[in-house]
PDB file of N, CA and C in Angstrom:
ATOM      1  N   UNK A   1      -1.846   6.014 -10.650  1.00  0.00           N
ATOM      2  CA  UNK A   1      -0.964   5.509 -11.679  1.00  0.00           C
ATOM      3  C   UNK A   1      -1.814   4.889 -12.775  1.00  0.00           C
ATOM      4  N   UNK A   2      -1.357   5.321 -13.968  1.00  0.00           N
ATOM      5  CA  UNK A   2      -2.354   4.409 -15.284  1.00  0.00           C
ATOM      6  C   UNK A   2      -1.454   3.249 -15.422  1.00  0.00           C
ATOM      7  N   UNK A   3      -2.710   2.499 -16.038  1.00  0.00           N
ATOM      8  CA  UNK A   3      -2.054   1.462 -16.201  1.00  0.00           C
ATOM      9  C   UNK A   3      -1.215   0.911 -16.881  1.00  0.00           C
ATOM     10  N   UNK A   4      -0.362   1.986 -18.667  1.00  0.00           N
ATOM     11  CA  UNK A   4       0.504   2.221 -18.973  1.00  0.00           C
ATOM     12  C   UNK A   4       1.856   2.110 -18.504  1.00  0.00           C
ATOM     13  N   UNK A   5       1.560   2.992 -17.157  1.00  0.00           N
ATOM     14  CA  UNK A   5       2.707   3.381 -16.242  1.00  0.00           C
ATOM     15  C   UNK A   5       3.068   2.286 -15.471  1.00  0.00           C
ATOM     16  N   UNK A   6       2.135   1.469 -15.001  1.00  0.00           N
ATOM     17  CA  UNK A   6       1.756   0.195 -14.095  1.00  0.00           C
ATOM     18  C   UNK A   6       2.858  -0.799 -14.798  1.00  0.00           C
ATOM     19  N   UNK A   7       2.678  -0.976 -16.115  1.00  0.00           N
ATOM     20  CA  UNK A   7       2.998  -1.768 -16.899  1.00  0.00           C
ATOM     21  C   UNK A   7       4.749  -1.430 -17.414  1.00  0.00           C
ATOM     22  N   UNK A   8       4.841  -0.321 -17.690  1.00  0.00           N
ATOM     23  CA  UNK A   8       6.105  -0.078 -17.826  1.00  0.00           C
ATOM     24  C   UNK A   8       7.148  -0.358 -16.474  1.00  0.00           C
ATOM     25  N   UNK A   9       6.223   0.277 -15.240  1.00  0.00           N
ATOM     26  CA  UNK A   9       7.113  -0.174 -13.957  1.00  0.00           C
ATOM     27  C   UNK A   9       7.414  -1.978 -14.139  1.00  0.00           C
ATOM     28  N   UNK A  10       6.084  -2.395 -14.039  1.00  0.00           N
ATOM     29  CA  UNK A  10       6.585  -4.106 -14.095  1.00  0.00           C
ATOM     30  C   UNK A  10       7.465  -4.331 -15.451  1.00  0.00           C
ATOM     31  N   UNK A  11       7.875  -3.944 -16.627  1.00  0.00           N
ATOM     32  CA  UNK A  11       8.931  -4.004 -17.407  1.00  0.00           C
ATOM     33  C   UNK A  11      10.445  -3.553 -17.311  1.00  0.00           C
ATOM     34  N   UNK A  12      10.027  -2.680 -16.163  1.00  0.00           N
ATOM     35  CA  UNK A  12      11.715  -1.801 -15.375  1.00  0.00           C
ATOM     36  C   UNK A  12      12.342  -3.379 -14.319  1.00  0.00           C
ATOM     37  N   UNK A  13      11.412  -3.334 -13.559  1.00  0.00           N
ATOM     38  CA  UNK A  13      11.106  -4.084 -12.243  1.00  0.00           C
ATOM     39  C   UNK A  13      12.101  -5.824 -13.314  1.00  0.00           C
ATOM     40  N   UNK A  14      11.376  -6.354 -14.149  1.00  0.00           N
ATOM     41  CA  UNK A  14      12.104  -7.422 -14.689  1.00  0.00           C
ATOM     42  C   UNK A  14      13.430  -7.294 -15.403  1.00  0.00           C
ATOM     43  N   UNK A  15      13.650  -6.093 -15.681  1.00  0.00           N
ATOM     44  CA  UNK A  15      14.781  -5.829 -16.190  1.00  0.00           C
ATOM     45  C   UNK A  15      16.146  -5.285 -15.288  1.00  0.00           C
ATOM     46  N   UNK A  16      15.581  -5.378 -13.968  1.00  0.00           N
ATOM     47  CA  UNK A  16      16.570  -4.137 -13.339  1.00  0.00           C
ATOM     48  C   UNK A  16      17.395  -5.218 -12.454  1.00  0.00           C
ATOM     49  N   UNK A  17      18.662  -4.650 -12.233  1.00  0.00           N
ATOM     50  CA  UNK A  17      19.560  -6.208 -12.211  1.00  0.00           C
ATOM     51  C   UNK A  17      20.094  -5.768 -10.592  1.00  0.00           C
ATOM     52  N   UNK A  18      19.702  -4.191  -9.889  1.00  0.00           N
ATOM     53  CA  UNK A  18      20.650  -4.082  -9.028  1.00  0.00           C
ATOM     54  C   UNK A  18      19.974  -4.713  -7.314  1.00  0.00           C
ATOM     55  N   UNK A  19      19.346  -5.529  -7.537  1.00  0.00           N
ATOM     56  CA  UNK A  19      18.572  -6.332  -6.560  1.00  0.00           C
ATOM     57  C   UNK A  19      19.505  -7.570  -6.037  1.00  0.00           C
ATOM     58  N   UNK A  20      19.518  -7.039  -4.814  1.00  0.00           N
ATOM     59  CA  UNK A  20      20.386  -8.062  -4.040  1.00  0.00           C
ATOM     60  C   UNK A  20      19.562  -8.652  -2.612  1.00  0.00           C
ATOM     61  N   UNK A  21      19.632  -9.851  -2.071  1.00  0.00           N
ATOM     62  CA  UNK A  21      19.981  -9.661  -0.701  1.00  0.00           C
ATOM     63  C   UNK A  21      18.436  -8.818  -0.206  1.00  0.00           C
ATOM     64  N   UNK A  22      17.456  -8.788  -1.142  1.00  0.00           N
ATOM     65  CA  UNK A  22      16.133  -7.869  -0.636  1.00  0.00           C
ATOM     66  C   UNK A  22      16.517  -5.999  -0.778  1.00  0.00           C
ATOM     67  N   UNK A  23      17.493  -6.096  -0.756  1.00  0.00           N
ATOM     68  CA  UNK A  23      17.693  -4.263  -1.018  1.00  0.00           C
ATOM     69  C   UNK A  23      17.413  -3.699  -2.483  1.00  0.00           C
ATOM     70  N   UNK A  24      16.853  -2.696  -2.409  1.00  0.00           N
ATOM     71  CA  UNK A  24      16.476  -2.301  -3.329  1.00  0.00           C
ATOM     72  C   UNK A  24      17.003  -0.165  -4.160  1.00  0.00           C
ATOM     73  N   UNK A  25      17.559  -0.628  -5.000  1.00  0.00           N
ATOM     74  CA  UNK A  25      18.151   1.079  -5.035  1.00  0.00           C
ATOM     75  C   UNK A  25      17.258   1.476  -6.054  1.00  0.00           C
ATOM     76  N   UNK A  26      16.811   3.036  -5.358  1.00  0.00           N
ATOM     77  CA  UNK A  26      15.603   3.424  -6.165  1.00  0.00           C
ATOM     78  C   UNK A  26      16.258   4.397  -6.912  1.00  0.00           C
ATOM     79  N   UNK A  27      16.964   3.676  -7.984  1.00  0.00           N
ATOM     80  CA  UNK A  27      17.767   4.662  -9.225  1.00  0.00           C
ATOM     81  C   UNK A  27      16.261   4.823 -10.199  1.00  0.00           C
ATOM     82  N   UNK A  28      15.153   4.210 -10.544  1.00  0.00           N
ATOM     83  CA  UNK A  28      13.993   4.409 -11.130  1.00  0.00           C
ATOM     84  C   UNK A  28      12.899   4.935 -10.611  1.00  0.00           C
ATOM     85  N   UNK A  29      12.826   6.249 -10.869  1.00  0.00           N
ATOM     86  CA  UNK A  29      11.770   6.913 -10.593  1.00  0.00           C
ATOM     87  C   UNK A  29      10.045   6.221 -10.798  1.00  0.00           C
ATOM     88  N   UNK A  30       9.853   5.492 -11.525  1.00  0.00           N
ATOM     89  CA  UNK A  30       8.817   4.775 -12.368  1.00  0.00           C
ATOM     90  C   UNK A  30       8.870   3.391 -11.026  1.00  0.00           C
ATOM     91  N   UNK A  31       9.770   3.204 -10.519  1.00  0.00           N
ATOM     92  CA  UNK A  31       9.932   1.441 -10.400  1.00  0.00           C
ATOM     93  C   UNK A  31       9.440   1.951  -8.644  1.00  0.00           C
ATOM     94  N   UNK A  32      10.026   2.908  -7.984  1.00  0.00           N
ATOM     95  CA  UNK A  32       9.202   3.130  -6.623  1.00  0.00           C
ATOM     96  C   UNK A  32       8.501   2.953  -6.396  1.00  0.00           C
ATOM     97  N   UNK A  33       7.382   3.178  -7.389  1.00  0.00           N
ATOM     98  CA  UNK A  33       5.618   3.227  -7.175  1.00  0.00           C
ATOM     99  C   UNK A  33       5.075   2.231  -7.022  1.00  0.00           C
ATOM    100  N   UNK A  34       6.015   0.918  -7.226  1.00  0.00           N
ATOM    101  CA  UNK A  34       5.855  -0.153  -7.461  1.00  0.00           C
ATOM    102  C   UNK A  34       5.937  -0.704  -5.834  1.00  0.00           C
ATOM    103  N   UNK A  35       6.623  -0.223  -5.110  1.00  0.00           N
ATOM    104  CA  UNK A  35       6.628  -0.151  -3.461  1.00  0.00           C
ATOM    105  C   UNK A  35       6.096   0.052  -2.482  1.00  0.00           C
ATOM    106  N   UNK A  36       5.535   1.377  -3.372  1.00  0.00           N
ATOM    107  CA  UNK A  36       4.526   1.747  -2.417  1.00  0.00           C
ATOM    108  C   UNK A  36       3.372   1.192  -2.005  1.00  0.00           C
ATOM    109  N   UNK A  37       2.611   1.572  -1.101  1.00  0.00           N
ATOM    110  CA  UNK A  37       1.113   0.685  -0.567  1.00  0.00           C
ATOM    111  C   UNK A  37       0.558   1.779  -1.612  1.00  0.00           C
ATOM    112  N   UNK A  38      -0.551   1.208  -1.623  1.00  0.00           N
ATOM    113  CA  UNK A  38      -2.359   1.447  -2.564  1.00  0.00           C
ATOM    114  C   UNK A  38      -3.160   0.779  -1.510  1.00  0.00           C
ATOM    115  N   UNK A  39      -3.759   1.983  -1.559  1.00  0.00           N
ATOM    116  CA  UNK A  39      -5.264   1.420  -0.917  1.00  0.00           C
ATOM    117  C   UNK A  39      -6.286   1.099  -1.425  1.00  0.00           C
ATOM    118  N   UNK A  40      -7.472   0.486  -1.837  1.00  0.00           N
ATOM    119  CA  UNK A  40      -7.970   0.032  -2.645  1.00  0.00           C
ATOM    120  C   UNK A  40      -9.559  -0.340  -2.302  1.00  0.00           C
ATOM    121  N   UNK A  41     -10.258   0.514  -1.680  1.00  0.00           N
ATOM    122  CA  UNK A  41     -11.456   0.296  -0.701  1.00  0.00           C
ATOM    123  C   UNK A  41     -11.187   0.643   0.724  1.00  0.00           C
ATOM    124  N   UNK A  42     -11.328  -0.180   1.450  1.00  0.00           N
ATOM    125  CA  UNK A  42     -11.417   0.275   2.961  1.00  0.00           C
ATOM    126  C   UNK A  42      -9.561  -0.560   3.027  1.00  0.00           C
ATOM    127  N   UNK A  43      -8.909  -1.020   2.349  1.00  0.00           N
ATOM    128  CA  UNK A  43      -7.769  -2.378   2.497  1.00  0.00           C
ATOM    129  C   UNK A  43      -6.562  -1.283   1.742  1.00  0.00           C
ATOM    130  N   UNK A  44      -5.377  -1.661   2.888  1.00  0.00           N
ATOM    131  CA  UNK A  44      -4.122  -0.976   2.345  1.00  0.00           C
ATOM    132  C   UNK A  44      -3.304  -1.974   1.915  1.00  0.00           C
ATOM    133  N   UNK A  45      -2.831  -2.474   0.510  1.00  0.00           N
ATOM    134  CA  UNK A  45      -1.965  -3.164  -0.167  1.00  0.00           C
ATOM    135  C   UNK A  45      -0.588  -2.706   0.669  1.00  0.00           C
ATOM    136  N   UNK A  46       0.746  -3.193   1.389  1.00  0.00           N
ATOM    137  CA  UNK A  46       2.085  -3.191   1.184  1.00  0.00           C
ATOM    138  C   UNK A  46       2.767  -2.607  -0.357  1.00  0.00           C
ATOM    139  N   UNK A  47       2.437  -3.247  -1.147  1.00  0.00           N
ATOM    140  CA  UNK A  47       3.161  -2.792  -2.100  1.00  0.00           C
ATOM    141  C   UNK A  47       2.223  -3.431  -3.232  1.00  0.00           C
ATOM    142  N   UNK A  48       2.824  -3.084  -5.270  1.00  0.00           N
ATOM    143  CA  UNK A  48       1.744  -3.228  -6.004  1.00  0.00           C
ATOM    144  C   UNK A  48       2.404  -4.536  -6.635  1.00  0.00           C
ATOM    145  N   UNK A  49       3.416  -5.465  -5.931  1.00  0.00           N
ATOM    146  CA  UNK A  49       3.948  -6.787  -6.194  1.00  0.00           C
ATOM    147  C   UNK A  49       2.527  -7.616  -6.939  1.00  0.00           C
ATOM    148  N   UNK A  50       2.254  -7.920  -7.801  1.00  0.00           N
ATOM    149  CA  UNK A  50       1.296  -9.285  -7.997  1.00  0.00           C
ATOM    150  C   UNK A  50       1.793 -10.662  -8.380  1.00  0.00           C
ATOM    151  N   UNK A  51       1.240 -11.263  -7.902  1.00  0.00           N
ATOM    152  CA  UNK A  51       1.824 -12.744  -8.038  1.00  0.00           C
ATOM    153  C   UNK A  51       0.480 -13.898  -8.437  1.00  0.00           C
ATOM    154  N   UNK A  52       0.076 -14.173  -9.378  1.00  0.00           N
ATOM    155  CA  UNK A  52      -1.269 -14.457  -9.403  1.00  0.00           C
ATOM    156  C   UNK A  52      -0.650 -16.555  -9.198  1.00  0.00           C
ATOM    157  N   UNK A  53      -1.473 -16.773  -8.120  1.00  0.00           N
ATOM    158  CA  UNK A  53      -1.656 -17.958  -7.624  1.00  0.00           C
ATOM    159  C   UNK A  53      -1.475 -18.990  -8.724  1.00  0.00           C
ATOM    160  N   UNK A  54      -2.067 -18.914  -9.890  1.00  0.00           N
ATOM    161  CA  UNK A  54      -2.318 -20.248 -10.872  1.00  0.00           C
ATOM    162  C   UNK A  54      -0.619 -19.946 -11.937  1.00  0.00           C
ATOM    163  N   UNK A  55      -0.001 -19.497 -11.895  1.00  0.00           N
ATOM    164  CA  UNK A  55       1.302 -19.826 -11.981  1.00  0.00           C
ATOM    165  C   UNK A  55       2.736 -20.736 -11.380  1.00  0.00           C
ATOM    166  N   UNK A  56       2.007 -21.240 -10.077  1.00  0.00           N
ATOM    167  CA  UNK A  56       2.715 -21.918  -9.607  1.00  0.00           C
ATOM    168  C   UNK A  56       3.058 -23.133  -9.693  1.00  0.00           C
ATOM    169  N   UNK A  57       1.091 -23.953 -10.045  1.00  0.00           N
ATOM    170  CA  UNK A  57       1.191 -25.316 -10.226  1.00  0.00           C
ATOM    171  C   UNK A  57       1.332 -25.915  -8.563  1.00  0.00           C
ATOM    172  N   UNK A  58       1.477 -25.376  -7.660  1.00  0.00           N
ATOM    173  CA  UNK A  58       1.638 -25.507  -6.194  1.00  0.00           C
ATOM    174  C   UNK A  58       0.399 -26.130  -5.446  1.00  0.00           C
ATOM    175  N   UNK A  59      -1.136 -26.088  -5.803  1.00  0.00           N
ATOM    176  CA  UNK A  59      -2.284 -26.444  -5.374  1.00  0.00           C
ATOM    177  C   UNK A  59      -2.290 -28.032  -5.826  1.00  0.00           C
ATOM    178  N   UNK A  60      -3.103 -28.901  -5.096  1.00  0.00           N
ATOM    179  CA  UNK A  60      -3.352 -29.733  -5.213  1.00  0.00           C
ATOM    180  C   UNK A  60      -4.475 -30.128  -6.705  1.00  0.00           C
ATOM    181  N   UNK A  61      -4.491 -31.141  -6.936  1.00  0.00           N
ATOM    182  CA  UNK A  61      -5.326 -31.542  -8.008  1.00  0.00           C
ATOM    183  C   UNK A  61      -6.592 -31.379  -8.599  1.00  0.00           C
ATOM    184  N   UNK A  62      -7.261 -30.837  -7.652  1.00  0.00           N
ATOM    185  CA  UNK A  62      -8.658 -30.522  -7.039  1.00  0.00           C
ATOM    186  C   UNK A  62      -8.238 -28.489  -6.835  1.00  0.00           C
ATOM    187  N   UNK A  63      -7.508 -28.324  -7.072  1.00  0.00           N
ATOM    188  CA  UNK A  63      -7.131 -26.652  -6.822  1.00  0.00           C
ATOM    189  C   UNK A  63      -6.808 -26.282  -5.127  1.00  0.00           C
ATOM    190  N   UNK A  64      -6.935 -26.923  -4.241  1.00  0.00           N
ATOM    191  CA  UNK A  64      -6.932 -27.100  -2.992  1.00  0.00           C
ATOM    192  C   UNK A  64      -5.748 -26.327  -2.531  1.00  0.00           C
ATOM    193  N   UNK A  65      -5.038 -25.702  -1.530  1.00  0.00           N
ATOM    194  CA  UNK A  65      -3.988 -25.279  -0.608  1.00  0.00           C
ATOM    195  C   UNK A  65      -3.147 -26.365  -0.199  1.00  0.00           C
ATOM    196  N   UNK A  66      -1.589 -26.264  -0.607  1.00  0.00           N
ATOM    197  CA  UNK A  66      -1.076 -27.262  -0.207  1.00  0.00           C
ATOM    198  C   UNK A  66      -0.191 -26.790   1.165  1.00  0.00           C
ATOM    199  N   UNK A  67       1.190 -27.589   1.515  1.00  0.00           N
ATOM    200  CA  UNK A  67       1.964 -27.111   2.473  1.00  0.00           C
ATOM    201  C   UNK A  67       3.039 -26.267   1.797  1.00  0.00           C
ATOM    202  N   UNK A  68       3.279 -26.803   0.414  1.00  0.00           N
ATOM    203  CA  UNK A  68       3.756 -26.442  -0.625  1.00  0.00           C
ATOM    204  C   UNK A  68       3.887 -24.540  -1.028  1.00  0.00           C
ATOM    205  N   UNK A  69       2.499 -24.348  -1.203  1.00  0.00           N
ATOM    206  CA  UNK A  69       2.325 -22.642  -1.005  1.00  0.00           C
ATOM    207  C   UNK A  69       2.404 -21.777  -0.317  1.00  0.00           C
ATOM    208  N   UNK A  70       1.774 -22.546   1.358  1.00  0.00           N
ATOM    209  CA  UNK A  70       2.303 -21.901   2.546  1.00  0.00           C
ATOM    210  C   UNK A  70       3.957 -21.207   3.110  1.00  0.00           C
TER     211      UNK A  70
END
């Protein structure tokens, strides 16, 4: 997948309203791929979800792991 495509899925993915309850209807051809595992070296990703850590504000003061993130 380019990263074009990458990018348009995560623009479907925020826009797509029929998410309930964890179910997911794959009316988007583009937004599946987004599900699928990637492997990425010797390591198989679940799916291409990213969630980058320093958005949360959840770490301690010092950047540390709280109970909070767990």
């Amino acid at each position: 997948m380019k990263r074009r495509e990458f990018m348009q899925a995560g623009i479907s993915l925020t826009a797509f309203s029929d998410c309930s309850f964890g179910r997911y209807n794959h009316r988007d051809n583009a937004l599946k791929k987004v599900f699928e595992p990637i492997k990425i070296g010797n390591i198989t990703i679940p799916n291409r979800i990213v969630f980058p850590p320093i958005s949360t504000n959840y770490a301690d003061d010092e950047g540390f792991v709280t109970q909070r993130i767990i």
